[in-house]
C-alpha atoms as a PDB file:
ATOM      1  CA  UNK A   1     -90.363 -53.230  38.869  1.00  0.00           C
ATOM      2  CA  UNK A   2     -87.901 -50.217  38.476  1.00  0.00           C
ATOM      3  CA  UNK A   3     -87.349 -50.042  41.897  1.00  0.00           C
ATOM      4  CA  UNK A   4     -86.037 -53.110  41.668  1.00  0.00           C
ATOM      5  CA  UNK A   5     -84.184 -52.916  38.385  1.00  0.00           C
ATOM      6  CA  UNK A   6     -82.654 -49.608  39.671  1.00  0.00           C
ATOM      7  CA  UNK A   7     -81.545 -51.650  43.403  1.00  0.00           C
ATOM      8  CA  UNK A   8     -80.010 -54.542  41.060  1.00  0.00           C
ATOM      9  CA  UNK A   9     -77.848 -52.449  39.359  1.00  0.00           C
ATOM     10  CA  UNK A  10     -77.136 -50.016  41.769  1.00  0.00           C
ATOM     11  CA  UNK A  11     -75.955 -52.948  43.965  1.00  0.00           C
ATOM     12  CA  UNK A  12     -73.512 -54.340  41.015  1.00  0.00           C
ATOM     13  CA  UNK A  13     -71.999 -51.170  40.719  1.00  0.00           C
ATOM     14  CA  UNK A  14     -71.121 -51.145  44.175  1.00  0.00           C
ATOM     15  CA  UNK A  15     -69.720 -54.370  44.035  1.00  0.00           C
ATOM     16  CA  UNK A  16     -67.812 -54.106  41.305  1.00  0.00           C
ATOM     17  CA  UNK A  17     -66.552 -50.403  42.805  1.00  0.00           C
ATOM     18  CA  UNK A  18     -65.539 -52.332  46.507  1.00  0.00           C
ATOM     19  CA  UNK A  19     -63.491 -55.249  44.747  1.00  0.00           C
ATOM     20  CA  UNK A  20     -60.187 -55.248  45.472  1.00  0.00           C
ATOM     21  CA  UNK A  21     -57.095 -55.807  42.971  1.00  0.00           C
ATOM     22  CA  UNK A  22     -56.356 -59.707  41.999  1.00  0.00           C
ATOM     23  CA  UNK A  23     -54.495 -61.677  44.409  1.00  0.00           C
ATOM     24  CA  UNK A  24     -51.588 -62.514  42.604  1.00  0.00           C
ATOM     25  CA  UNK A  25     -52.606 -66.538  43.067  1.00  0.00           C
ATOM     26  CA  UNK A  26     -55.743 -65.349  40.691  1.00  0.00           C
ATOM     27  CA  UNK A  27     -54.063 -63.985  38.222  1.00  0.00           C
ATOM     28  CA  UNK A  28     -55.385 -65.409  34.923  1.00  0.00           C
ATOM     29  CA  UNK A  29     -52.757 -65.997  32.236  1.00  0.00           C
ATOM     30  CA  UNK A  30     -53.395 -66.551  28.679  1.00  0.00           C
ATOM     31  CA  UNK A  31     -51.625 -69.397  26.520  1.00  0.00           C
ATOM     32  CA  UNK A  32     -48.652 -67.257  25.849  1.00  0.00           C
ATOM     33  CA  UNK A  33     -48.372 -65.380  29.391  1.00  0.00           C
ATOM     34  CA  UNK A  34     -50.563 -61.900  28.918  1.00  0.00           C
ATOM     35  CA  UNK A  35     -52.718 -60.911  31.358  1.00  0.00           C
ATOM     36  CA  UNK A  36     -55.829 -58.923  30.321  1.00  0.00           C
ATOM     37  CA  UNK A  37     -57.986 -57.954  33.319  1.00  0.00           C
ATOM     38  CA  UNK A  38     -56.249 -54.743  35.410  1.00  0.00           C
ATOM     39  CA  UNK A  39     -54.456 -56.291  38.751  1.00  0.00           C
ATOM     40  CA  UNK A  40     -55.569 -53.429  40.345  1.00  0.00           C
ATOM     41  CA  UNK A  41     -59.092 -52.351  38.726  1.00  0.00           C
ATOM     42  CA  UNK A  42     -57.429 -48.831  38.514  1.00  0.00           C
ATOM     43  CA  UNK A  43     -55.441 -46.845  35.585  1.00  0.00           C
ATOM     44  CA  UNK A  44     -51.739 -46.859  35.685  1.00  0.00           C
ATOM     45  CA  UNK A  45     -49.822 -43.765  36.628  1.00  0.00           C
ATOM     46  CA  UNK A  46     -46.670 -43.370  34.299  1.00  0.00           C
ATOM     47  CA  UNK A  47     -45.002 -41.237  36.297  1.00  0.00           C
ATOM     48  CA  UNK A  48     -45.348 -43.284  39.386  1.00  0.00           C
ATOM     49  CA  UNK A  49     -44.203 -45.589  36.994  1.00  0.00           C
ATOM     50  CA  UNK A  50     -41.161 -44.894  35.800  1.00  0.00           C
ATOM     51  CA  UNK A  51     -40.194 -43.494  39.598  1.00  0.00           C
ATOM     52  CA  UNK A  52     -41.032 -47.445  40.541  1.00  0.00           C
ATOM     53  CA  UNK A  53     -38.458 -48.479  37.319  1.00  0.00           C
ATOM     54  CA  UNK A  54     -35.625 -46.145  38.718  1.00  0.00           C
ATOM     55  CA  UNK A  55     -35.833 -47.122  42.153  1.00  0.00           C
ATOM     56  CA  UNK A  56     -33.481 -49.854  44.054  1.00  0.00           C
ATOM     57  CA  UNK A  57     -35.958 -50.469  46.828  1.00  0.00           C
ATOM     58  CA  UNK A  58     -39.050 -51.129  44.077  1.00  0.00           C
ATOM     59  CA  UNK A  59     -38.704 -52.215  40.722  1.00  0.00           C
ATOM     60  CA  UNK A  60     -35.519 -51.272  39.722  1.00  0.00           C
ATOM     61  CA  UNK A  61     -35.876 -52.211  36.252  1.00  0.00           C
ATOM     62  CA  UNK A  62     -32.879 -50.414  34.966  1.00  0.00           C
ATOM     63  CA  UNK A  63     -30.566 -52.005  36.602  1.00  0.00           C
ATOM     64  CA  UNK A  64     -31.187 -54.986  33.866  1.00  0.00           C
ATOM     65  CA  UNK A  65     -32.689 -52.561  30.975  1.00  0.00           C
ATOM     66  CA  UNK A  66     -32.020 -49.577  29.147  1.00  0.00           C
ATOM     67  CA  UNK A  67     -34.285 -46.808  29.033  1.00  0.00           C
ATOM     68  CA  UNK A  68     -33.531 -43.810  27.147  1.00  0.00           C
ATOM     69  CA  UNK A  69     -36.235 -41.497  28.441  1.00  0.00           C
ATOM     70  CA  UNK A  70     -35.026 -42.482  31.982  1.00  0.00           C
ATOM     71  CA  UNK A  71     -31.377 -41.290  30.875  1.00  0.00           C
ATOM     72  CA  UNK A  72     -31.159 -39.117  34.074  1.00  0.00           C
ATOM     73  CA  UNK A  73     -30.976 -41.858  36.275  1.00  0.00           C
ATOM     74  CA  UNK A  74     -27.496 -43.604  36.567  1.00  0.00           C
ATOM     75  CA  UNK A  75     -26.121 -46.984  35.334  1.00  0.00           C
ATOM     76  CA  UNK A  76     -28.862 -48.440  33.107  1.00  0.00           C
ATOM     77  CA  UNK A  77     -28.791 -52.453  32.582  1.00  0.00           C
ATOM     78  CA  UNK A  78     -27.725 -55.003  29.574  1.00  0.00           C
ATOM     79  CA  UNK A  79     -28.431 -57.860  30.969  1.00  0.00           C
ATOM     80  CA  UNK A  80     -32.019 -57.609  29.604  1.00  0.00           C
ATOM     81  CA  UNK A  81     -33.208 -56.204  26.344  1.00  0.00           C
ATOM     82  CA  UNK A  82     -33.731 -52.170  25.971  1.00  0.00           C
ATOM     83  CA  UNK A  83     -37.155 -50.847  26.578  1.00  0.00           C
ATOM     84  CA  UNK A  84     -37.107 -48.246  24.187  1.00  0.00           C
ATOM     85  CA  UNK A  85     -40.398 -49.018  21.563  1.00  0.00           C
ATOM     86  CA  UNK A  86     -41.592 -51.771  23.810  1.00  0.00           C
ATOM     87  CA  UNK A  87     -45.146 -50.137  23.728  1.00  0.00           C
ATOM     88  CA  UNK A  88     -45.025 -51.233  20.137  1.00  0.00           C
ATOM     89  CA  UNK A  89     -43.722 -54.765  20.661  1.00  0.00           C
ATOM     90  CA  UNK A  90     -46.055 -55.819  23.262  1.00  0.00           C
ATOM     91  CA  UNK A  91     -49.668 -54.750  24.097  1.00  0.00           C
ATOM     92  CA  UNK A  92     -50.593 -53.701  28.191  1.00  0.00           C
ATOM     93  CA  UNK A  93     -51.918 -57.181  28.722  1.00  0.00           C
ATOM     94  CA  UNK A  94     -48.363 -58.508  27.312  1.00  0.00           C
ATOM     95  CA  UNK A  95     -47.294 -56.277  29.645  1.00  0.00           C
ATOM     96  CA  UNK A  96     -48.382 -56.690  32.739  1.00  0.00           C
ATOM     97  CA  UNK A  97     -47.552 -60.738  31.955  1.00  0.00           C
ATOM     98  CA  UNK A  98     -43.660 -60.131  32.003  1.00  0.00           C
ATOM     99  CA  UNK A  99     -44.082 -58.096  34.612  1.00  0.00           C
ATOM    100  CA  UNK A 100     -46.136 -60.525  36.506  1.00  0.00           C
ATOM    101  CA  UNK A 101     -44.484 -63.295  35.863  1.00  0.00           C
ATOM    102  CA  UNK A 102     -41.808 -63.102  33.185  1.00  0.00           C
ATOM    103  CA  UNK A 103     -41.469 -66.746  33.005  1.00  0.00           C
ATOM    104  CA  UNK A 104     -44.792 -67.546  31.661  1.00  0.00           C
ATOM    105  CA  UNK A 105     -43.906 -65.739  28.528  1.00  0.00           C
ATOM    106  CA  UNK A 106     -40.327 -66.827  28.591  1.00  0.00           C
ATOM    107  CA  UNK A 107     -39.355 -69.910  30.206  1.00  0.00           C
ATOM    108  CA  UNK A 108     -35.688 -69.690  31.862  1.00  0.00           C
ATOM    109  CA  UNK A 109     -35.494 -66.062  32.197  1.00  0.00           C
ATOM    110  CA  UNK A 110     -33.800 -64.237  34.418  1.00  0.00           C
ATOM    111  CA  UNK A 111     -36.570 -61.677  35.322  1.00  0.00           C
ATOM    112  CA  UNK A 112     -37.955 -61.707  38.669  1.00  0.00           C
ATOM    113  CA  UNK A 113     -41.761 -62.864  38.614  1.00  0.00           C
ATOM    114  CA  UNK A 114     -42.621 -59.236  40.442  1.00  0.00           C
ATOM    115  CA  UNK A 115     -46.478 -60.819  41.372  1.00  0.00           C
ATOM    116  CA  UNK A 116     -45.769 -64.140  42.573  1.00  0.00           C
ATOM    117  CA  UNK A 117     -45.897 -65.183  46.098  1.00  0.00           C
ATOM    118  CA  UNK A 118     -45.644 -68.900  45.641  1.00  0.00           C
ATOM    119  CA  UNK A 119     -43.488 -71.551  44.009  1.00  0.00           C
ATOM    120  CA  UNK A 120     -40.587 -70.465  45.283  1.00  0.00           C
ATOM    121  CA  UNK A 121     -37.194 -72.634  45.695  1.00  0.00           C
ATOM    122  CA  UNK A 122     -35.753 -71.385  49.223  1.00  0.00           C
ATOM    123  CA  UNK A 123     -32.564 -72.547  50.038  1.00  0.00           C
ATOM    124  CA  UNK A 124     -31.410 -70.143  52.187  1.00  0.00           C
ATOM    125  CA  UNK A 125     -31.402 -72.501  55.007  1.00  0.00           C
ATOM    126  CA  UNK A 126     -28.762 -74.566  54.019  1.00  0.00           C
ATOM    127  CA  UNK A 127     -26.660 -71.862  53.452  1.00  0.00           C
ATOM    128  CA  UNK A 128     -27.101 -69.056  55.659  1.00  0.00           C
ATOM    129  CA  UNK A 129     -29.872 -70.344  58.215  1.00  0.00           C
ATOM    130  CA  UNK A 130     -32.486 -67.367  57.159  1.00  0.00           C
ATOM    131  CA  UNK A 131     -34.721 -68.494  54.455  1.00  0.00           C
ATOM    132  CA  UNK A 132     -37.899 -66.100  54.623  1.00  0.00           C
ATOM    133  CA  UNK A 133     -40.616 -68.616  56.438  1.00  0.00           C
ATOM    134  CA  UNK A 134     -44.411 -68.385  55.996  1.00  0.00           C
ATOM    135  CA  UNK A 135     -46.257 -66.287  52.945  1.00  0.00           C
ATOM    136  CA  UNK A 136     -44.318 -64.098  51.081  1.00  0.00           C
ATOM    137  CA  UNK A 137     -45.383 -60.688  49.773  1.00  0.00           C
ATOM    138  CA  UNK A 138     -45.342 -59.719  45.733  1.00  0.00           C
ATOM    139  CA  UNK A 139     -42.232 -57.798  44.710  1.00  0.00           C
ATOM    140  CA  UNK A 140     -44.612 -55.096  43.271  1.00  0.00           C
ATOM    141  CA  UNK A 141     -48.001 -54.170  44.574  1.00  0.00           C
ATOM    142  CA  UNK A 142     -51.084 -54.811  41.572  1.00  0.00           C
ATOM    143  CA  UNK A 143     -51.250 -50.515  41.365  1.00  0.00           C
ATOM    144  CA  UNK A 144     -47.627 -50.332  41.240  1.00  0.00           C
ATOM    145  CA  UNK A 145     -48.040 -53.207  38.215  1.00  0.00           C
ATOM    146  CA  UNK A 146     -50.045 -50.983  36.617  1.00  0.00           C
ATOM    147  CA  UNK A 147     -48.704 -47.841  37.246  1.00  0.00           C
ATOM    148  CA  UNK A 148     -45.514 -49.524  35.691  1.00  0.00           C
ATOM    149  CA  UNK A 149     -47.273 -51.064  32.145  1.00  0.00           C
ATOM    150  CA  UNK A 150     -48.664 -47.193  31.816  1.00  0.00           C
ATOM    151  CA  UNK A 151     -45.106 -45.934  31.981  1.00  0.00           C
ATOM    152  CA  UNK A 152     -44.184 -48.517  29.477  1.00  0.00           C
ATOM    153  CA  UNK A 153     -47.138 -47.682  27.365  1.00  0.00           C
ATOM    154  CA  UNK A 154     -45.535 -44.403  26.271  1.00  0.00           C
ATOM    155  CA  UNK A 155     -42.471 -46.239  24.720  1.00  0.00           C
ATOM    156  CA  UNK A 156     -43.383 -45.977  21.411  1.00  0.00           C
ATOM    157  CA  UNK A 157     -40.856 -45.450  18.363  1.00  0.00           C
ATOM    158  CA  UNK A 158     -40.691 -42.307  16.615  1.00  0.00           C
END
């Protein structure tokens, strides 16, 4: 009987340890657009974080918002509100919502939906001809998610 008990749990450990981060279709969102449950099953790196926020190719937050502990890097957004004390205006799981998909919390924003990879209005062909085809990828990877709500996390008033 322990032998058994032991192999049980032993084997939902190791499922649990080989699951991979939510598919951004399986994202669950509550009423109000927070997300509780980790995209990626693994802790946030701030630093990674707020590298991701200052950088054109990733997130590139600042270019809509202003961040006063990323003051070294140049021309800081107002097209969105600051992020200075947003770790005590919104929890992680409000969090990782916006940065999921912004428009679950607020409907007609602006904000890119940075883990979405359906829904999408492309009319790029009527225009230009070049309208990505087929499955798109997110704008942010689920760690990079993360890694971004843990840099937010430390935006707390003083």
């Amino acid at each position: 009987m322990k032998l058994s008990t032991l192999t049980l749990v032993v084997s939902v450990a190791a499922g649990s340890a080989m699951a991979g981060p939510i598919a951004p279709a399986d994202v669950v969102f509550t009423e109000y657009g927070a997300v509780e449950a980790s995209l990626s099953g693994q802790p946030g790196d701030a630093a990674n974080g707020a590298k991701i926020m200052t950088t054109k190719s990733t997130g590139n937050c600042i270019a809509c918002h202003e961040v006063s502990a990323l003051s070294e890097a140049p021309f800081h957004g107002n097209v969105g509100p600051s992020l200075d004390g947003v770790a005590d205006r919104w929890s992680e799981a409000e969090l990782r919502g916006i940065l999921s998909n912004a428009k679950k919390t607020y409907e007609g924003t602006v904000m890119p939906a940075y883990y979405k990879v359906d829904g999408f209005t492309r009319p790029g062909n009527a225009y230009t001809g070049k309208a990505a085809e087929g499955a798109l990828d997110p704008l942010l990877s689920a760690q990079q998610i993360e890694d971004v709500v843990a840099f937010l996390s430390t935006l707390k008033d003083e």
